[in-house]
Every structure is written in structure tokens, then in C-alpha cells.
C-alpha atoms as a PDB file:
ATOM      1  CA  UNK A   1       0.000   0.000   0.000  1.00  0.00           C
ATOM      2  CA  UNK A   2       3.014   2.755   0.684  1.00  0.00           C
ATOM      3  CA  UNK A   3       4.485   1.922  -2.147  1.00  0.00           C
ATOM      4  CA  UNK A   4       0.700   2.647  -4.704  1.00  0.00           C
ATOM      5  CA  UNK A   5       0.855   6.056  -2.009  1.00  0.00           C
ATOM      6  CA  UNK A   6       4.451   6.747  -2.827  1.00  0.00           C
ATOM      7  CA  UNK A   7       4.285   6.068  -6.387  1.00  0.00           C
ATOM      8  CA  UNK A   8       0.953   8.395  -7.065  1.00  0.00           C
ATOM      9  CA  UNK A   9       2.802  11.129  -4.587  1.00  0.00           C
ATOM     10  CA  UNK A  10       5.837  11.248  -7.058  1.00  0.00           C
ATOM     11  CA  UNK A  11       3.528  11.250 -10.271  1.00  0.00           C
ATOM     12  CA  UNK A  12       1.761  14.542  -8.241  1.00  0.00           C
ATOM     13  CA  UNK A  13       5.080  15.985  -7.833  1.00  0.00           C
ATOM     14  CA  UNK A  14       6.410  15.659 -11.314  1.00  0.00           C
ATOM     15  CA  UNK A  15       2.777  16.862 -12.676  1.00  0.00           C
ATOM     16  CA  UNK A  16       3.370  19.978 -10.571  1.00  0.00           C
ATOM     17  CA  UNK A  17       6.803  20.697 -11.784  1.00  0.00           C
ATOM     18  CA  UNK A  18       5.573  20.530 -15.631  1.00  0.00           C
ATOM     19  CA  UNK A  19       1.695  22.107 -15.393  1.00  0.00           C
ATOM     20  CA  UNK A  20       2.565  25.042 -12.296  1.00  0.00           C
ATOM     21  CA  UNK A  21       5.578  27.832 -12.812  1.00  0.00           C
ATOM     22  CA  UNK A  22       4.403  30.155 -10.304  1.00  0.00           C
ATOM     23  CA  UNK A  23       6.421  33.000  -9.464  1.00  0.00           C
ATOM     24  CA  UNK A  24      10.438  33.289 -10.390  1.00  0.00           C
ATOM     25  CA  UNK A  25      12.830  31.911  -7.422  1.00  0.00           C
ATOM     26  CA  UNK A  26      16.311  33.710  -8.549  1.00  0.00           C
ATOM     27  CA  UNK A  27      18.803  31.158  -5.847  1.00  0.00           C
ATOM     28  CA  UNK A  28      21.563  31.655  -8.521  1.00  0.00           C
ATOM     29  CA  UNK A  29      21.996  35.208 -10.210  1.00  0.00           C
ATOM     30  CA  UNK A  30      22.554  34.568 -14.084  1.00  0.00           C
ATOM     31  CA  UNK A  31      24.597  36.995 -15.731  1.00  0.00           C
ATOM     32  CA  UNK A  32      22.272  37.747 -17.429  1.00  0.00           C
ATOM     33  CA  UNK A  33      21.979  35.082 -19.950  1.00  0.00           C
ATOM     34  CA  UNK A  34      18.645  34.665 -20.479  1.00  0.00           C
ATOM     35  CA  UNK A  35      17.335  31.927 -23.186  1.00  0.00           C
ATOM     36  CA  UNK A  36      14.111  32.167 -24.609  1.00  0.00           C
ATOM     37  CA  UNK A  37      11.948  30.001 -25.737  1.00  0.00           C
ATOM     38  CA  UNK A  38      10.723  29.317 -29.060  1.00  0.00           C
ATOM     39  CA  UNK A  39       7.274  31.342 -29.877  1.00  0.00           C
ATOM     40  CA  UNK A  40       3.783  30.236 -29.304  1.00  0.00           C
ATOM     41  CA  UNK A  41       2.609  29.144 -32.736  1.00  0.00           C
ATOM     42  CA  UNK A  42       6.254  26.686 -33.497  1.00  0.00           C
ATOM     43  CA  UNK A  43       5.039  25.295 -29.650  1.00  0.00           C
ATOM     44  CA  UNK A  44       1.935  24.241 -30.891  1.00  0.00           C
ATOM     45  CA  UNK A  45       2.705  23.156 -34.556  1.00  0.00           C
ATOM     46  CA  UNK A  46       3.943  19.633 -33.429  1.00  0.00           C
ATOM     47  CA  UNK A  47       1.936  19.139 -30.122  1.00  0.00           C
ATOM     48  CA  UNK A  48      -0.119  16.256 -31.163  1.00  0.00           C
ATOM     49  CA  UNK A  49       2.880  14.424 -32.931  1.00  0.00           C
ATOM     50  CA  UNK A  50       5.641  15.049 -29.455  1.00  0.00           C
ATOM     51  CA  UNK A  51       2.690  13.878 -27.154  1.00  0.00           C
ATOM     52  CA  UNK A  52       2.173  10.764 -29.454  1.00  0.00           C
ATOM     53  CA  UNK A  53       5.889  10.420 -29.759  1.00  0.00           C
ATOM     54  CA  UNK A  54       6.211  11.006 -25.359  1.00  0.00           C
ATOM     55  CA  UNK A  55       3.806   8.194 -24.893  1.00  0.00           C
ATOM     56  CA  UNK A  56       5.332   6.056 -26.539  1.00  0.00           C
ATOM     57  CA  UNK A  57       8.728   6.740 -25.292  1.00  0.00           C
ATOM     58  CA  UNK A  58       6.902   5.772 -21.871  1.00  0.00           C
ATOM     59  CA  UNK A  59       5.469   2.701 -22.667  1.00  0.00           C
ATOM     60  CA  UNK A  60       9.051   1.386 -24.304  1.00  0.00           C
ATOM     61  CA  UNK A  61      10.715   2.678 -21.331  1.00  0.00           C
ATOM     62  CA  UNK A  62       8.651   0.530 -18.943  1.00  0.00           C
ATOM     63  CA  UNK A  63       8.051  -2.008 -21.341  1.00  0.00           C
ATOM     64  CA  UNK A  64      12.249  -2.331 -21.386  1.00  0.00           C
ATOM     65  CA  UNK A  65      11.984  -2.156 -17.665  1.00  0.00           C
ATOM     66  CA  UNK A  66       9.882  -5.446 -17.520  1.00  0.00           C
ATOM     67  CA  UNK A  67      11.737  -7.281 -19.976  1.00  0.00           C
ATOM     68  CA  UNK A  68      14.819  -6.831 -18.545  1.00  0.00           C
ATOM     69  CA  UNK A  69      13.660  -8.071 -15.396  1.00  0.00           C
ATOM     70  CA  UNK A  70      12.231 -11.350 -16.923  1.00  0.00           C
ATOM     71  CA  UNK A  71      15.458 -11.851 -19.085  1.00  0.00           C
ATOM     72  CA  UNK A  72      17.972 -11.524 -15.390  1.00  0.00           C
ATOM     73  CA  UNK A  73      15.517 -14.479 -14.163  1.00  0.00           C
ATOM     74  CA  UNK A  74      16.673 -16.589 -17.132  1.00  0.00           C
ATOM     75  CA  UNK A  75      19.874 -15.265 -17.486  1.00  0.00           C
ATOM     76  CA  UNK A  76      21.746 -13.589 -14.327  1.00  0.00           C
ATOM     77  CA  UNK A  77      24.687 -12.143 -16.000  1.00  0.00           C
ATOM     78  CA  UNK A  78      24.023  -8.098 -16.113  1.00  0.00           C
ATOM     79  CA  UNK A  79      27.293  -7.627 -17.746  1.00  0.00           C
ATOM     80  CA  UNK A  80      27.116  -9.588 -20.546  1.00  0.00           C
ATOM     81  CA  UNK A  81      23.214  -8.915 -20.470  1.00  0.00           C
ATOM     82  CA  UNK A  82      24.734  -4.925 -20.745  1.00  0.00           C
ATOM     83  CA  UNK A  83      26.823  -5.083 -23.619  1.00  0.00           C
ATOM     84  CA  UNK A  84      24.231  -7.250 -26.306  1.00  0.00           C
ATOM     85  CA  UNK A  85      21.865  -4.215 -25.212  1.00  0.00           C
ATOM     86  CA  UNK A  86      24.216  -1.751 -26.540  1.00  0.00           C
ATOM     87  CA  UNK A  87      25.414  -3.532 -29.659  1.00  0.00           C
ATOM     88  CA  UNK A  88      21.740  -3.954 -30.578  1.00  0.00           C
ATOM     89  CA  UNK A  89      20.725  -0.656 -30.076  1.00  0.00           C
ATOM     90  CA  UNK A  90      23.959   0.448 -31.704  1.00  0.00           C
ATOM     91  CA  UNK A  91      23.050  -1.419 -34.981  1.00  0.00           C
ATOM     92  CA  UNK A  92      19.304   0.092 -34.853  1.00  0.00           C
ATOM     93  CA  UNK A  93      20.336   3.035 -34.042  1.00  0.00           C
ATOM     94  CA  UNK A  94      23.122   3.360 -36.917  1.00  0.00           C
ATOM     95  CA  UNK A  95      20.162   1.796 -38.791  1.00  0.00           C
ATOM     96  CA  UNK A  96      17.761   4.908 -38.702  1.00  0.00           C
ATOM     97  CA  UNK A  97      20.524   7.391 -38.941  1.00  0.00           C
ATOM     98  CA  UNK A  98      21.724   5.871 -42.374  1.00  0.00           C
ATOM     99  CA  UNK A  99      17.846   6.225 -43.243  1.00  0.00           C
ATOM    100  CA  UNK A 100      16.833   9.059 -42.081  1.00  0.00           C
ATOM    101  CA  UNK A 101      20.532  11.675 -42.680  1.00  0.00           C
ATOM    102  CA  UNK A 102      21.806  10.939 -45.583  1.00  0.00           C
ATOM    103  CA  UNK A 103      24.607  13.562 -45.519  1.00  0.00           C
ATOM    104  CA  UNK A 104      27.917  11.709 -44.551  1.00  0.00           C
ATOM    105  CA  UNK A 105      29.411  14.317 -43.000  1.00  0.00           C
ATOM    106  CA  UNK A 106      27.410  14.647 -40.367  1.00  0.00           C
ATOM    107  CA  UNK A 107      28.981  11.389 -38.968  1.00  0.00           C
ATOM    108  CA  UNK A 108      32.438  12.954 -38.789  1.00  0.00           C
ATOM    109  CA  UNK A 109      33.650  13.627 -35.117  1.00  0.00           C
ATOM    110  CA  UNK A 110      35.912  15.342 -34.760  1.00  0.00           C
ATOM    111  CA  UNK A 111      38.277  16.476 -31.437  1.00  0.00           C
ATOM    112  CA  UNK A 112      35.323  18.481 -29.513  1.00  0.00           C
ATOM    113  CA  UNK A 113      32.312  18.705 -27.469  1.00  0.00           C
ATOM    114  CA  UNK A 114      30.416  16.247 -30.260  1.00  0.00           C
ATOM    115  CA  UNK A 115      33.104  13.653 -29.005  1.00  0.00           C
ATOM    116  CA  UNK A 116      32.834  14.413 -25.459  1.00  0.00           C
ATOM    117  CA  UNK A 117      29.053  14.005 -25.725  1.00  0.00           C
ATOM    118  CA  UNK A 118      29.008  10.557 -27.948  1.00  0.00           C
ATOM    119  CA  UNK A 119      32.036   9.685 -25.549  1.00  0.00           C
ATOM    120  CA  UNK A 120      29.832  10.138 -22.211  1.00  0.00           C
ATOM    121  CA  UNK A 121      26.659   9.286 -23.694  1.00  0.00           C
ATOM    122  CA  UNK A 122      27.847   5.458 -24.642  1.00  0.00           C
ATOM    123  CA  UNK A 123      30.021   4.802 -21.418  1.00  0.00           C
ATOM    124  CA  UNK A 124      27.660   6.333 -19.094  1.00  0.00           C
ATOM    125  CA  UNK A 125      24.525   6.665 -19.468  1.00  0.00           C
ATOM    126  CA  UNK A 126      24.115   3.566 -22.121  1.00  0.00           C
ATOM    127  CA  UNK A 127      26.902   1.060 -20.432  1.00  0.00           C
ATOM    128  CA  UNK A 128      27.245   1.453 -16.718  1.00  0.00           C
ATOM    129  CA  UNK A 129      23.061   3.131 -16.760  1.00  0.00           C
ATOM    130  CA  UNK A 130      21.871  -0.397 -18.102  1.00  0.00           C
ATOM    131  CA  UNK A 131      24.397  -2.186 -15.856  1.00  0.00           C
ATOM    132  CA  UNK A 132      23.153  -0.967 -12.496  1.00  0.00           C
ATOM    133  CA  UNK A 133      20.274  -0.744 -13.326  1.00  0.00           C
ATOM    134  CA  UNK A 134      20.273  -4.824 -13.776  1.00  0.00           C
ATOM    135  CA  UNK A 135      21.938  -5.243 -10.792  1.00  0.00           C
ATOM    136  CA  UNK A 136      19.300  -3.066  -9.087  1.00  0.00           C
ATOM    137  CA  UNK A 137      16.393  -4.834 -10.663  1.00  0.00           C
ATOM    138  CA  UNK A 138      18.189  -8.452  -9.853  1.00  0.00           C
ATOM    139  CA  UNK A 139      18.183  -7.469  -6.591  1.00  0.00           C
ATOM    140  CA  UNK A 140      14.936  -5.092  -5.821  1.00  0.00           C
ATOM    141  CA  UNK A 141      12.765  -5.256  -8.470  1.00  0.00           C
ATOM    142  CA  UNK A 142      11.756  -2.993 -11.690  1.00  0.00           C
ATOM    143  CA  UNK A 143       9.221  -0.998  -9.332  1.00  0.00           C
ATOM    144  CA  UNK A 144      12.415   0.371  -7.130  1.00  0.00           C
ATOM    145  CA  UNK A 145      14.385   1.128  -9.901  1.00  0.00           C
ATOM    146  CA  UNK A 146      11.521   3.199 -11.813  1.00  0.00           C
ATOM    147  CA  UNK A 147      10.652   4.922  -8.860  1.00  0.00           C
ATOM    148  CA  UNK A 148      13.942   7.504  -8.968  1.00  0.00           C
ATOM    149  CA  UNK A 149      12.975   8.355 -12.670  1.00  0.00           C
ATOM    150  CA  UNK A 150      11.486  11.498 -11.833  1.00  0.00           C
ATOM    151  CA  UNK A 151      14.271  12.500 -10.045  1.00  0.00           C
ATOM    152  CA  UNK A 152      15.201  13.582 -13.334  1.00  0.00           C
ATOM    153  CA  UNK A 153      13.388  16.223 -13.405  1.00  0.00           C
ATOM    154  CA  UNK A 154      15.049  17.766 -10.721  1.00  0.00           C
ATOM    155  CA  UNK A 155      18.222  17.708 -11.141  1.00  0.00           C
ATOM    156  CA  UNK A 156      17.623  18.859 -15.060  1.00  0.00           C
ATOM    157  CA  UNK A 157      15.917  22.035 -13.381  1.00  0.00           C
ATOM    158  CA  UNK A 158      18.909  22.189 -10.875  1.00  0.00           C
ATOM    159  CA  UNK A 159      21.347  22.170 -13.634  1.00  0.00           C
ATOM    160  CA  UNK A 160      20.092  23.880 -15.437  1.00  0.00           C
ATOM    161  CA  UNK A 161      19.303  26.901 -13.258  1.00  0.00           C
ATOM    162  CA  UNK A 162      22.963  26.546 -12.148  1.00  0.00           C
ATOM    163  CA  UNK A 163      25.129  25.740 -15.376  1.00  0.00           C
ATOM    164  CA  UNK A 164      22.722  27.352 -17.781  1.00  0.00           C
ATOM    165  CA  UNK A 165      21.040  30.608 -15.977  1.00  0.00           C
ATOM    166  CA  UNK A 166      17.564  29.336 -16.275  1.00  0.00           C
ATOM    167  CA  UNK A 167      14.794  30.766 -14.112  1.00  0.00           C
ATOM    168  CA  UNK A 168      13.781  28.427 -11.746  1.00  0.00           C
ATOM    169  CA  UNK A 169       9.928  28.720 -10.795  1.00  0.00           C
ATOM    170  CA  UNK A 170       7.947  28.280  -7.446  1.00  0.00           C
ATOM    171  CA  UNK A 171       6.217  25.370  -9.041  1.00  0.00           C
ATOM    172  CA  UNK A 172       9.619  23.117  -9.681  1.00  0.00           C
ATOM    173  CA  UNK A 173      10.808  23.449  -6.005  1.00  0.00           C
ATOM    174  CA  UNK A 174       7.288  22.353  -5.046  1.00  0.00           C
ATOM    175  CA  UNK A 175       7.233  19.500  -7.536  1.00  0.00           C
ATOM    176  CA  UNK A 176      10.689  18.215  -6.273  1.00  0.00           C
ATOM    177  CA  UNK A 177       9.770  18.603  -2.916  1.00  0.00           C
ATOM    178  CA  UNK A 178       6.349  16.032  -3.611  1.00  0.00           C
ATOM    179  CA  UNK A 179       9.097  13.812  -5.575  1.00  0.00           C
ATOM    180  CA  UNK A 180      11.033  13.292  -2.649  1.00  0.00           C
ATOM    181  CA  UNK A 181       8.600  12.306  -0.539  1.00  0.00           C
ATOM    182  CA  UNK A 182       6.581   9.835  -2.887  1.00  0.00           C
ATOM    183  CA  UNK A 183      10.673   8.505  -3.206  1.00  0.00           C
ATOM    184  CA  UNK A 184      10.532   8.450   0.766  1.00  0.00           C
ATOM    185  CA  UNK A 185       7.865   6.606   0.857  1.00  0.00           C
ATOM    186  CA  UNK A 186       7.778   4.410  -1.874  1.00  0.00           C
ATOM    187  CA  UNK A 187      11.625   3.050  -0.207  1.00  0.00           C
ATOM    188  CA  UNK A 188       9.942   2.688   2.959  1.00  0.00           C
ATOM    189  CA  UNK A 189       7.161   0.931   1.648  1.00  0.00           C
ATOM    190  CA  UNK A 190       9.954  -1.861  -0.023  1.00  0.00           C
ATOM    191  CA  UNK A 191      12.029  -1.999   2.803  1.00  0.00           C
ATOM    192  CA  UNK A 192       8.754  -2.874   4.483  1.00  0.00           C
ATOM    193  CA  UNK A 193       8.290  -5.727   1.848  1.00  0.00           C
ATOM    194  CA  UNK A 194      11.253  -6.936   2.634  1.00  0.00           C
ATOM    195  CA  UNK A 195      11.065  -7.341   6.464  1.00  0.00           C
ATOM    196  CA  UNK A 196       7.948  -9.027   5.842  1.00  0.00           C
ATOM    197  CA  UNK A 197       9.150 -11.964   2.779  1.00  0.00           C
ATOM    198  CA  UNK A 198      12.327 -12.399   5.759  1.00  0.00           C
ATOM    199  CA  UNK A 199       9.572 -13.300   8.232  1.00  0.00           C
ATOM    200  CA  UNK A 200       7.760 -15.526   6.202  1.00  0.00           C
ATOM    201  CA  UNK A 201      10.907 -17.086   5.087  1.00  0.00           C
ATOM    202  CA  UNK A 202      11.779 -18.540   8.569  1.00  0.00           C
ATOM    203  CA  UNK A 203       8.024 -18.937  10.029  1.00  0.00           C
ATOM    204  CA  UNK A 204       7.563 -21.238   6.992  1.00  0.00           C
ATOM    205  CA  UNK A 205      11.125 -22.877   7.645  1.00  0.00           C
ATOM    206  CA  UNK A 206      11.213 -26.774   8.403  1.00  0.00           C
ATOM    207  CA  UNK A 207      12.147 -27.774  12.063  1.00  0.00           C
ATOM    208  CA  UNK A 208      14.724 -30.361  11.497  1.00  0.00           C
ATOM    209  CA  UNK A 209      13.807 -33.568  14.150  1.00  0.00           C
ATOM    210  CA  UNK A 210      16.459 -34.150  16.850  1.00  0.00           C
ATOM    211  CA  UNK A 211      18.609 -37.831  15.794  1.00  0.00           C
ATOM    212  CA  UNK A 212      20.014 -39.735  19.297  1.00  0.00           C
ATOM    213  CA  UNK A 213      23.512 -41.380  19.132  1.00  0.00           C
ATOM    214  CA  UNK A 214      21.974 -44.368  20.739  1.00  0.00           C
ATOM    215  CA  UNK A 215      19.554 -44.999  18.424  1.00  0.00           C
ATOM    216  CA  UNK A 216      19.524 -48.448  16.396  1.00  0.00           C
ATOM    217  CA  UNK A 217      19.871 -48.860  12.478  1.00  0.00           C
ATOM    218  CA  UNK A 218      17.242 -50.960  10.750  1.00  0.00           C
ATOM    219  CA  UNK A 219      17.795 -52.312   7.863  1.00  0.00           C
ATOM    220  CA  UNK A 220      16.000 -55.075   4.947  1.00  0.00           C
ATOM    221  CA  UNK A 221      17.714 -57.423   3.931  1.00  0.00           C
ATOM    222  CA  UNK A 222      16.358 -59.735   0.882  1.00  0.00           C
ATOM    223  CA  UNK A 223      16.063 -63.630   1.594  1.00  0.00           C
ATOM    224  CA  UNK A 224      17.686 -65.837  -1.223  1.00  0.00           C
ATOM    225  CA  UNK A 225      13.850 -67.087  -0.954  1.00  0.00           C
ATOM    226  CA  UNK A 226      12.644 -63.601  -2.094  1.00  0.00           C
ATOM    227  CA  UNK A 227      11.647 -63.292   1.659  1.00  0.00           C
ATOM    228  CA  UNK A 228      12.109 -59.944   3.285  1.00  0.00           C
ATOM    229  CA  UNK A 229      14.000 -59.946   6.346  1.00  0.00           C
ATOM    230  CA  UNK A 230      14.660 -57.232   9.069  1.00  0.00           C
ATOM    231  CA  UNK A 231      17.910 -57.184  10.548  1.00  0.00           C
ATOM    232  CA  UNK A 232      18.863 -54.530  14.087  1.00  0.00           C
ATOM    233  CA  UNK A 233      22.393 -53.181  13.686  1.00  0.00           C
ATOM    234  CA  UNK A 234      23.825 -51.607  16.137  1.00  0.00           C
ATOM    235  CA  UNK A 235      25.287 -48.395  16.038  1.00  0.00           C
ATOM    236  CA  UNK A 236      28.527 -47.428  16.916  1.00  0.00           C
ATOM    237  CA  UNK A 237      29.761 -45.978  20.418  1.00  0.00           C
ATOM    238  CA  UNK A 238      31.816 -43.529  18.430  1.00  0.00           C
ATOM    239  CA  UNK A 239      30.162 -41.736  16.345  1.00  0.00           C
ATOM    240  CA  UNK A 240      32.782 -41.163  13.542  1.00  0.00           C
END
């Protein structure tokens, strides 16, 4: 039950940080950098097609999520389980690129930030993301792993108030504030679980019957008539 609470707390939070700005909460002074945003009527020209296009980036997300929790049943090795994940997406992904930009030169990289960013995006968050997060879900489950997505959120809007002089609004320090707790809680709620499956582990454990020393080994031994016939032996003083 804390963790359905938890879980609906953190989708409040991260519907408060996208529907509410509120007021303008200047904790870093910009230098006056100020980016603006494109204009009303380019916003709305793809709406339909990005909200299409963000719902189904959510249901692959969790859909991923699930499978990769199946496949570590079957196959426990998050390593290996890590690196066919990003040779697969690297041949779909060099797949769609060769279809959709057909200009060669825009695969060129060359000794700058396009590096750095193809650099960081493969090692981190492609290999070691998809490696703890098997580990995690090996160990806790997809529901405790998808439950710090939103966190996301805030630290996008904390870097990028910081790094990038963006205003930061009333309603994304309330949103991240809800997050937090529905996090709180939803951890609580599967430490909780866990307590519980360790209790039920060794209530449900067999008692093991105490065995005497002095007790005396039967045994059957077959007749050359067929006949059964029961025969004491008698166990040892020493018991090695």
C-alpha cells in the first residue's frame, strides 16, 4: 500500500513541476543570460505528434523495464546482459541514422564537445546506466528502480538553473519537494516488503527432528527365498 501512495505522490510531484511555474525563485543570479523560448505558434505546430511520440517513449521505457527483469531471471549475467543491449541498439540506431541523414558528413567527429558528448553518452549513461540498473532490478525489483525516474526532473531544473542561468519557478521546487517524498515513501514501503518476505521465510522454515547417538539402524535385507527380512544393527559408540 506505501508503495501505490508513494508512487501516485511522485507522479503529483512531477505533474506539478511541468503544469505550475508560479512566481520566479532567482537562488543563482545569471549573468544575465537569459534563453528564450521558441514562440507560441512553433510550440503548438507539433503538439499532437511530441505527445504521441512522449507516450510512446513511456510505454518502451517501462516495457524495457519489464523485460529486462524477466530476461535476469533466465539469465543472471548483467554484464554480458549490458553489452548485447548496446550492440543492438547500436546497430538500430546506426540503422535509422543511415535512413533518415543521408549527408555523410554529419557522422564525422571530430576532437570536440560532439566527441565528449558521444564519448559520455555510450560509457555512461548507455553502459554502466543499463548495468546498475540490472543489478538493481536483480536485486529489488523494476518498481524500485523506476521509482527515482522522476528525479530527473530535478536535477535537469537544478542544472540547469545553475550551469545554464535558467529561471527556476515556485512550481519546480514544489514538484521536487512532492518527488522526494513519494521517493521516501515508496523506499519505505519496499524496505517494508522486505522485512515481511524475511519473516515468512523462517516462520515457513522446516524444524529439522532431533537424531540420538543411541539410536539403532534398521535395515532389509532380501532372503535368497525372495523373503524380506529385518535385521537390528547396532550403532557405533563412536560416532565417527
Amino acid at each position: 500500500m506505501a508503495k501505490i501512495i508513494g508512487t501516485a505522490i511522485t507522479v503529483m510531484g512531477a505533474m506539478v513541476m511541468t503544469l505550475y511555474k508560479g512566481p520566479i525563485i532567482d537562488f543563482v543570479k545569471s549573468g544575465g543570460a537569459i534563453h528564450h523560448g521558441t514562440t507560441t505558434e512553433s510550440a503548438d505546430k507539433h503538439r499532437v505528434a511530441g505527445t504521441i511520440m512522449l507516450l510512446g517513449s513511456v510505454f518502451c521505457g517501462s516495457s524495457f523495464f519489464i523485460l529486462q527483469s524477466f530476461t535476469l531471471k533466465k539469465y543472471p549475467a548483467e554484464l554480458s546482459l549490458t553489452a548485447w543491449i548496446c550492440f543492438m541498439g547500436m546497430l538500430e540506431g546506426a540503422g535509422v541514422s543511415l535512413v533518415m541523414v543521408r549527408d555523410l558528413s554529419a557522422w564525422k567527429i571530430g576532437w570536440d564537445s560532439r566527441l565528449l558528448a558521444a564519448t559520455y553518452s555510450g560509457i555512461v549513461c548507455s553502459g554502466i546506466t543499463y548495468y546498475v540498473q540490472g543489478v538493481v532490478i536483480r536485486e529489488r525489483g523494476p518498481v524500485f528502480v523506476t521509482s527515482f525516474s522522476p528525479l530527473c526532473m530535478i536535477i535537469t531544473a537544478a542544472l540547469g538553473a545553475i550551469i545554464l542561468a535558467e529561471k527556476l519557478h515556485l512550481g519546480s521546487i514544489l514538484g521536487a519537494i512532492i518527488i522526494v517524498l513519494g521517493l521516501y515513501t515508496v523506499v519505505w514501503g519496499k524496505s517494508k516488503d522486505g522485512k515481511n518476505t524475511e519473516t515468512d521465510d523462517k516462520s515457513n522454515g522446516l524444524q529439522e527432528l532431533p537424531v540420538k547417538n543411541n539410536a539403532k539402524a534398521i535395515s532389509v535385507d532380501v532372503g535368497i527365498d525372495g523373503s524380506d527380512k529385518i535385521v537390528n544393527i547396532p550403532t557405533s559408540k563412536n560416532p565417527f
